[in-house]
Protein backbone atom coordinates (compact mmCIF):
# COMPACT_ATOMS: atom_id res chain seq x y z
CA UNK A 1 -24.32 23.39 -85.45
CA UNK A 2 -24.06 19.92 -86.62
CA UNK A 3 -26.03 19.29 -90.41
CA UNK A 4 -29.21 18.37 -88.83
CA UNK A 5 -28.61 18.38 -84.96
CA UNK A 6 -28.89 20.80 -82.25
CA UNK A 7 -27.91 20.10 -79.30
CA UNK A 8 -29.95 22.21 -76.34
CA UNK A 9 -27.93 22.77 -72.88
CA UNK A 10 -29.59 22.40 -69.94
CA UNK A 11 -29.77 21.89 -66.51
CA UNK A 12 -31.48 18.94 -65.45
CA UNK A 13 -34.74 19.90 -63.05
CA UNK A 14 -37.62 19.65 -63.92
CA UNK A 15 -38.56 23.63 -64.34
CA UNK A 16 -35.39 23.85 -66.55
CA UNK A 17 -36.53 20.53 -69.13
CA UNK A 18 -39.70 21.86 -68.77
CA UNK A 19 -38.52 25.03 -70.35
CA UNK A 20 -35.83 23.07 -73.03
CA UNK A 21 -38.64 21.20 -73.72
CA UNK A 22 -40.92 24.25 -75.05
CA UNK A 23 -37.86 25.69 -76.97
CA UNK A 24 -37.54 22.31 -78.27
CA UNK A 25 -40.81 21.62 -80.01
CA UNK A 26 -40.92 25.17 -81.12
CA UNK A 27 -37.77 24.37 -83.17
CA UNK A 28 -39.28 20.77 -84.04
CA UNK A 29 -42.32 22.62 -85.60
CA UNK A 30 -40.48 25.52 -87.47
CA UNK A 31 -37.65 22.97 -88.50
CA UNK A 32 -39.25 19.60 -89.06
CA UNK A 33 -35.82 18.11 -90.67
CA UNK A 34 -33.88 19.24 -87.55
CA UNK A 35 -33.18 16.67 -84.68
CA UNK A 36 -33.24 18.62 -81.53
CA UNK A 37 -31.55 17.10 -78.39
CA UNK A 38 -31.41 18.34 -74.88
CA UNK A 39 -28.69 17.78 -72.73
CA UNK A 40 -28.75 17.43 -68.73
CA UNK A 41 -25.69 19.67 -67.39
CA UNK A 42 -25.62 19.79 -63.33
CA UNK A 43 -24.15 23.33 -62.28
CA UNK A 44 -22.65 24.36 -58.97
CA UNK A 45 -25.61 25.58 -57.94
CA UNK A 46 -27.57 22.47 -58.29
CA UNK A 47 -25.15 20.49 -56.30
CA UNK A 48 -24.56 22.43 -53.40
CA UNK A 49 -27.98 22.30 -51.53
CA UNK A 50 -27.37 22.40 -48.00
CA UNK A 51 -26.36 26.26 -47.82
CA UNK A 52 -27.58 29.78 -49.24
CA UNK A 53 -26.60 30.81 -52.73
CA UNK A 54 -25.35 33.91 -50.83
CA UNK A 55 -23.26 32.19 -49.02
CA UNK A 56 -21.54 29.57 -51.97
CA UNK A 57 -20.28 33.19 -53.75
CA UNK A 58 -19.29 34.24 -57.12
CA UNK A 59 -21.55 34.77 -59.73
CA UNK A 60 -22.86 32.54 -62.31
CA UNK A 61 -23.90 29.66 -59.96
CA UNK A 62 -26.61 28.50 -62.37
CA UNK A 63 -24.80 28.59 -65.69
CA UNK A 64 -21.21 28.21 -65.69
CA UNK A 65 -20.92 24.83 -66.55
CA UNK A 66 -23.82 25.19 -69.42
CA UNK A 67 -21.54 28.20 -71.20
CA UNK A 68 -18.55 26.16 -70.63
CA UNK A 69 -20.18 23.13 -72.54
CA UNK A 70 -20.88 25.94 -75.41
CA UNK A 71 -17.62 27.17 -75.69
CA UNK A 72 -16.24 23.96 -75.88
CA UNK A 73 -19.16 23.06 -78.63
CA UNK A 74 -20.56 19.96 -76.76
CA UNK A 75 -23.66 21.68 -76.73
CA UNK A 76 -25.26 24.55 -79.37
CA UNK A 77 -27.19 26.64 -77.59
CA UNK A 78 -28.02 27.22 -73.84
CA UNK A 79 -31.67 28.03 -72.53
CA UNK A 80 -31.16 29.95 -69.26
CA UNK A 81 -33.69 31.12 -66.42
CA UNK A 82 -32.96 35.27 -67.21
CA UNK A 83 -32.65 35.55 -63.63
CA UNK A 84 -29.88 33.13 -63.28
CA UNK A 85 -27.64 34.82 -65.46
CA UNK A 86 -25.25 37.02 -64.60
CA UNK A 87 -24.92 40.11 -66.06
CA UNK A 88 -21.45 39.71 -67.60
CA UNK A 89 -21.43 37.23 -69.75
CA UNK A 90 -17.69 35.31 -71.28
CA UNK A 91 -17.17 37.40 -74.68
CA UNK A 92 -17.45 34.54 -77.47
CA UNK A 93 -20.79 34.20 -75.80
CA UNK A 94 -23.71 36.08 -77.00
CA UNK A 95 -27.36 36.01 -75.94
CA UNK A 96 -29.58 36.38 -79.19
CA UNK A 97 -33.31 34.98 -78.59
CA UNK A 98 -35.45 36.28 -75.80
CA UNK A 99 -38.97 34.38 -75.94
CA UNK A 100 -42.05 36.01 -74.93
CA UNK A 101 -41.79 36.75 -71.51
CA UNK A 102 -44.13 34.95 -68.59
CA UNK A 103 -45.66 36.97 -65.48
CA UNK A 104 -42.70 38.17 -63.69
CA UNK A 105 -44.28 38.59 -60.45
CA UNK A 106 -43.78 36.60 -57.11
CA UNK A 107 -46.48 34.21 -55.57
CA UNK A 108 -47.53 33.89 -52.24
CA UNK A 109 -47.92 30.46 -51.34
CA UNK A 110 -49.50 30.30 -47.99
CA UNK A 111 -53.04 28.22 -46.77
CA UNK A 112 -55.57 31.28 -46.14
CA UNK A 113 -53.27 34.24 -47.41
CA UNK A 114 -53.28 36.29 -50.01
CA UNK A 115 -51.02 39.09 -49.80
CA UNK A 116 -48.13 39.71 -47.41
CA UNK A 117 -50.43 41.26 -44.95
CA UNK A 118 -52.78 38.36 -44.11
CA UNK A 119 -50.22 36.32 -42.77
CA UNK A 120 -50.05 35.64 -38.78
CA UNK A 121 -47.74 37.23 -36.69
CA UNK A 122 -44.63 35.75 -36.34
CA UNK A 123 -45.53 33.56 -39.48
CA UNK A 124 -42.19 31.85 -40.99
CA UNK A 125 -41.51 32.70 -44.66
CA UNK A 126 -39.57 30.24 -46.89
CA UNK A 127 -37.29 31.68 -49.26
CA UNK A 128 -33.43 31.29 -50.59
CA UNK A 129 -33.45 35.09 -51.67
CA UNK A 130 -32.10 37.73 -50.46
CA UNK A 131 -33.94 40.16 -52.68
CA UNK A 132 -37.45 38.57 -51.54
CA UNK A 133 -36.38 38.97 -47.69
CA UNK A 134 -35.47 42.25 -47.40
CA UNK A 135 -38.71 42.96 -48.63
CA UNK A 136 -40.85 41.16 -47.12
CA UNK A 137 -38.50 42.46 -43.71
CA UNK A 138 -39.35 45.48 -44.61
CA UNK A 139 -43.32 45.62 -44.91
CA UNK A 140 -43.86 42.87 -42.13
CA UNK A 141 -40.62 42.95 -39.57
CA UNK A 142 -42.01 40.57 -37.13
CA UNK A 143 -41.91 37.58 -39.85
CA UNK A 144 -39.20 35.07 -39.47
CA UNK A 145 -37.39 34.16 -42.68
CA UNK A 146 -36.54 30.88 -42.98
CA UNK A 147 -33.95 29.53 -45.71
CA UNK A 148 -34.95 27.25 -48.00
CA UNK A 149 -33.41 26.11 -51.24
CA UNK A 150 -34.18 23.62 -53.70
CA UNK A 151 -36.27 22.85 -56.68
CA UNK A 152 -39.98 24.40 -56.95
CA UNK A 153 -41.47 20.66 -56.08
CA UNK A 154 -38.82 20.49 -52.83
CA UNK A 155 -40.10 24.23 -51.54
CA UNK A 156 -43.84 23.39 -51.70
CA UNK A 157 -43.13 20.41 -49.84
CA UNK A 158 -41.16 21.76 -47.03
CA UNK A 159 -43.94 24.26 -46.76
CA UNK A 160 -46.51 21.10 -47.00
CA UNK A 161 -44.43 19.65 -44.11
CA UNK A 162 -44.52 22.27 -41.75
CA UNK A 163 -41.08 23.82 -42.15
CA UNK A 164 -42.76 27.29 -43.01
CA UNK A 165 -45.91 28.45 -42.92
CA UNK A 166 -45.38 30.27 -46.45
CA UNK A 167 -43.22 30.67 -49.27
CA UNK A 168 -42.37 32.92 -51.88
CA UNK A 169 -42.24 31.52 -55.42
CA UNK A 170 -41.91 33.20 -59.30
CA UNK A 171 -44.99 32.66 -60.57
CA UNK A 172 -43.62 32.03 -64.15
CA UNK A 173 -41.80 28.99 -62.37
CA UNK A 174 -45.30 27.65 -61.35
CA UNK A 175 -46.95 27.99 -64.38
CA UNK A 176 -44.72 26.50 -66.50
CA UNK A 177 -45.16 23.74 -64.49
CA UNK A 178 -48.20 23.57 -64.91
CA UNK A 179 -49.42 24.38 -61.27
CA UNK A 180 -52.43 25.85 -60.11
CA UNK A 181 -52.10 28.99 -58.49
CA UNK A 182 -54.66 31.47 -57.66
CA UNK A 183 -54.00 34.96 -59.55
CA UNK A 184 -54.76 36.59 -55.92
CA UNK A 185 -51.80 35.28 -54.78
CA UNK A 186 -49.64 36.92 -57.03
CA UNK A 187 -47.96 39.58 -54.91
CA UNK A 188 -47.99 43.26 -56.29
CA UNK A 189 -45.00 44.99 -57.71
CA UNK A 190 -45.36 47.88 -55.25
CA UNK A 191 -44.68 45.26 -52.43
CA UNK A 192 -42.61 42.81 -54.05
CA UNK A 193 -40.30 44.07 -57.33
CA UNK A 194 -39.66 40.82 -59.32
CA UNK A 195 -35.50 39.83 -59.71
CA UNK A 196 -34.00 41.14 -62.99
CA UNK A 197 -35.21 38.73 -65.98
CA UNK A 198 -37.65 37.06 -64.11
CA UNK A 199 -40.42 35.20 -66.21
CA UNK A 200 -37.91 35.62 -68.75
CA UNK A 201 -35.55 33.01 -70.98
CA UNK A 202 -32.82 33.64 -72.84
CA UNK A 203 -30.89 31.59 -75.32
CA UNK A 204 -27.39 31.73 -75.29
CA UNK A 205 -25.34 30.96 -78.12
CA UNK A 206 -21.47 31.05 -79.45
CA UNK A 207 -21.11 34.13 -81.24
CA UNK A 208 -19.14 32.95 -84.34
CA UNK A 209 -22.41 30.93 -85.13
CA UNK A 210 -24.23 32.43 -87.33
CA UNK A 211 -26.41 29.67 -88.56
CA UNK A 212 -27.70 28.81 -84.96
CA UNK A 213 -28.67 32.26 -84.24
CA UNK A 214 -30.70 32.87 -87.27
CA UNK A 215 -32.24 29.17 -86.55
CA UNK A 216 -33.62 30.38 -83.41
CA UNK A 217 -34.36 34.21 -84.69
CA UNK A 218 -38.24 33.33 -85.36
CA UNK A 219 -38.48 32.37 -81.45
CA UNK A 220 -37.40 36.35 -80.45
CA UNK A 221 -40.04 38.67 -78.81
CA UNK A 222 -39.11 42.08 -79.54
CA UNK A 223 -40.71 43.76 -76.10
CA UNK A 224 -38.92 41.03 -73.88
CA UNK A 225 -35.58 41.95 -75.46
CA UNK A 226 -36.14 45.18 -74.71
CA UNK A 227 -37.28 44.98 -71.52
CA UNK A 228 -34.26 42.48 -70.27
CA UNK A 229 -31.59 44.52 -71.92
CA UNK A 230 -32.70 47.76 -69.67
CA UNK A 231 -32.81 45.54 -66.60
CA UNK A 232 -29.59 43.79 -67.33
CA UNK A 233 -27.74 47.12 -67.56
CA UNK A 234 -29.43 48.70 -64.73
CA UNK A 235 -27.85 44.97 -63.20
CA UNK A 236 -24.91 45.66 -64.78
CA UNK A 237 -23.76 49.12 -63.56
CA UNK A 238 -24.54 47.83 -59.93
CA UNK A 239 -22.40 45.17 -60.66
CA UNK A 240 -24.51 42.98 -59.03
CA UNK A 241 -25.16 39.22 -59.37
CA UNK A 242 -28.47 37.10 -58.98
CA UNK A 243 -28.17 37.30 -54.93
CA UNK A 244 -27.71 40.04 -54.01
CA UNK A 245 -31.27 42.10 -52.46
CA UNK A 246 -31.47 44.01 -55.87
CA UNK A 247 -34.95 43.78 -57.77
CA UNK A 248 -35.51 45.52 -61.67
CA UNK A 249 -38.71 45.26 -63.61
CA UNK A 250 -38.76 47.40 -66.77
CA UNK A 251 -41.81 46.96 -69.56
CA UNK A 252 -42.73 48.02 -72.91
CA UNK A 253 -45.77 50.07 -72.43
CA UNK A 254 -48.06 52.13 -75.24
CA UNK A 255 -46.37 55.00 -74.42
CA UNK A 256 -42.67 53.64 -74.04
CA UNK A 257 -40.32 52.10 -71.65
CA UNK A 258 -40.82 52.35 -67.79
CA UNK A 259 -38.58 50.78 -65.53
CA UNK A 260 -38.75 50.26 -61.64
CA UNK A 261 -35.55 49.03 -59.78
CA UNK A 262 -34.42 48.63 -55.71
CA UNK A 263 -31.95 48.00 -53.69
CA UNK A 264 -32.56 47.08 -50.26
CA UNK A 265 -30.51 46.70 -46.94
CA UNK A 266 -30.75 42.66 -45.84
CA UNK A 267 -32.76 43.31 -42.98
CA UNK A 268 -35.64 45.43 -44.88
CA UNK A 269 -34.62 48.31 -43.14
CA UNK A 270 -33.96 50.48 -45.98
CA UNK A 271 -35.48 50.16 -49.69
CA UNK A 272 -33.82 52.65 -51.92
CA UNK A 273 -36.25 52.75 -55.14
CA UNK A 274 -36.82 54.57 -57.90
CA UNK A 275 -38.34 54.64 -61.58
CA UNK A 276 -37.24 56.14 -65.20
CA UNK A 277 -39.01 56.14 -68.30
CA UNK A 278 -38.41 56.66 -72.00
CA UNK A 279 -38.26 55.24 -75.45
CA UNK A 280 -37.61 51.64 -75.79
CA UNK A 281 -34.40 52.24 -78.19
CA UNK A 282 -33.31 53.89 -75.26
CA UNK A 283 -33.14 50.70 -72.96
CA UNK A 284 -29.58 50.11 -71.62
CA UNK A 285 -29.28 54.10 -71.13
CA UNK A 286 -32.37 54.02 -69.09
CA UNK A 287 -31.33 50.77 -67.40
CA UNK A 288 -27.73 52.62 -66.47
CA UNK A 289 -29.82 55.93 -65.61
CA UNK A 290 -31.94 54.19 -63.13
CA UNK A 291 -28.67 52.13 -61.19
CA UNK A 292 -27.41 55.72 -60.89
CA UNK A 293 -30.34 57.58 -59.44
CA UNK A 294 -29.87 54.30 -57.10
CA UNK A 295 -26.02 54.92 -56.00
CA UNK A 296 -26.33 58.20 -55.86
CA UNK A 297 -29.68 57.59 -53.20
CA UNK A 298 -27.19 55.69 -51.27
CA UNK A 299 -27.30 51.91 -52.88
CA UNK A 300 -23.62 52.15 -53.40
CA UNK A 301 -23.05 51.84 -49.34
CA UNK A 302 -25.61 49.31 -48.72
CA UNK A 303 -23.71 46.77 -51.85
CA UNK A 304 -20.66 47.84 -50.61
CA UNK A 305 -21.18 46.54 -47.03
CA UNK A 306 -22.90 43.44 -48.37
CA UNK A 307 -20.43 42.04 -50.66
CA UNK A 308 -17.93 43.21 -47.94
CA UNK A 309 -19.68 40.59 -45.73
CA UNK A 310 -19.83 38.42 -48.22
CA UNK A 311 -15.91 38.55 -49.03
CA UNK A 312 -15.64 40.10 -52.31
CA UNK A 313 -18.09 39.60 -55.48
């Protein structure tokens, strides 16, 4: 960290400034002598538009070149989507702030629907996710999925333009951009388990820098931390990346930790689910319980043939 600049990493839509932005002026107002400046990174993920993230491969397709810009100290800290992320992070890396988490749940974006059930037969679903496909497959099978990628804005529009009749969005996304969207739409865990770290943000930051992370200790919520850490092990043990049709929603409740997670064949054919609770000091452990209970229900086969597919991890 320079004397009185930090320099924020970030890539360059207008969800991710959107969320720099709010990290930013919480800084500015807790650090009034501090100059805070954002900078645009593109990633691999932003550039390649024209085919499915499951397709491009590897992991990381979101943040690579943002931790490479921290490692080589053009930048000071990195603000990441928590669902981006993948769940092995380089080792002079450390993520140490997790703000307040928004509503990880999915929205249904669709004129005259509210749930999954009220759309028309046949009705074509928008959506670049594996994990949101399978199931949606799997409660309505006579939907047609329809790939989309893109920015928030871009998705709406192809749906405005008659490219799909609905699409699937994180709701946290939507609200953080400030658009309306009725709380009916918002699609029940039971039917639709949110992507590890959704809603959530993380800031990343070099682990030899000491005065950066206590900087940015003020901004840490102690329940999202929590929460993330289970779902990133439960991530973790499955070895799984951000597409991939895993889901994992764990929350700090009055009486302690509870944590749902799935894995599901592409098709919807086959959700393999399960739930584990405990004491929140007890996170990871119940994260790495849960992605056990999973492979040993028969997740390890379902992965296996996917990435197979795939070509590797």
């Amino acid at each position: 960290m320079h004397t009185n600049v930090l320099k924020i990493g970030t890539r360059g839509s207008r969800l991710a400034l959107a969320q720099s932005e709010w990290v930013k002026g919480r800084i500015v107002s807790r650090y009034p002598d501090i100059r805070v400046e954002l900078v645009k990174i593109t990633t691999t993920g932003d550039r390649i538009l024209d085919s499915p993230l499951s397709r491009i491969g590897g992991k990381g397709l979101f943040v690579k070149e943002i931790e490479d810009a921290l490692l080589e100290g053009r930048i000071d800290l990195a603000v990441h989507s928590m669902k981006d992320v993948p769940a092995e992070l380089p080792p002079e890396l450390f993520l140490s702030v997790f703000p307040v988490r928004e509503d990880p749940r999915d929205a249904l974006i669709a004129a005259g629907c509210r749930a999954l059930g009220d759309l028309p037969r046949g009705a074509r679903v928008g959506t670049s996710s594996l994990r949101r496909a399978a199931q949606i497959l799997s409660l309505r099978p006579d939907v047609r999925i329809v790939p989309l990628r893109g920015n928030v804005e871009t998705r709406l529009r192809k749906r405005d333009e008659g490219l799909c009749d609905a699409v699937v969005l994180a709701s946290a996304g939507l609200r953080r951009l400030s658009l309306d969207t009725p709380s009916d739409c918002l699609l029940a865990p039971d039917e639709m388990l949110s992507a590890v770290g959704q809603g959530a943000l993380g800031l990343e930051v070099r682990r030899s820098d000491q005065a950066v992370m206590e900087c940015l200790a003020f901004l840490n919520h102690p329940e999202t931390e929590t929460a993330v850490r289970a779902e990133r092990a439960f991530l973790e043990r499955l070895e799984g990346g951000c597409q991939v049709p895993i889901a994992g929603w764990a929350r700090v409740e009055e009486y302690g930790l509870t944590m749902d997670g799935l894995v599901a064949e592409l098709d919807g054919s086959r959700l393999i689910r399960d739930r584990v609770a405990g004491r929140p000091e007890q996170a990871e452990t119940l994260g790495r319980e849960l992605a056990e209970r999973l492979l040993a229900a028969g997740a390890g086969q379902i992965l296996g043939r996917i990435y197979g597919e795939a070509g590797g991890r």
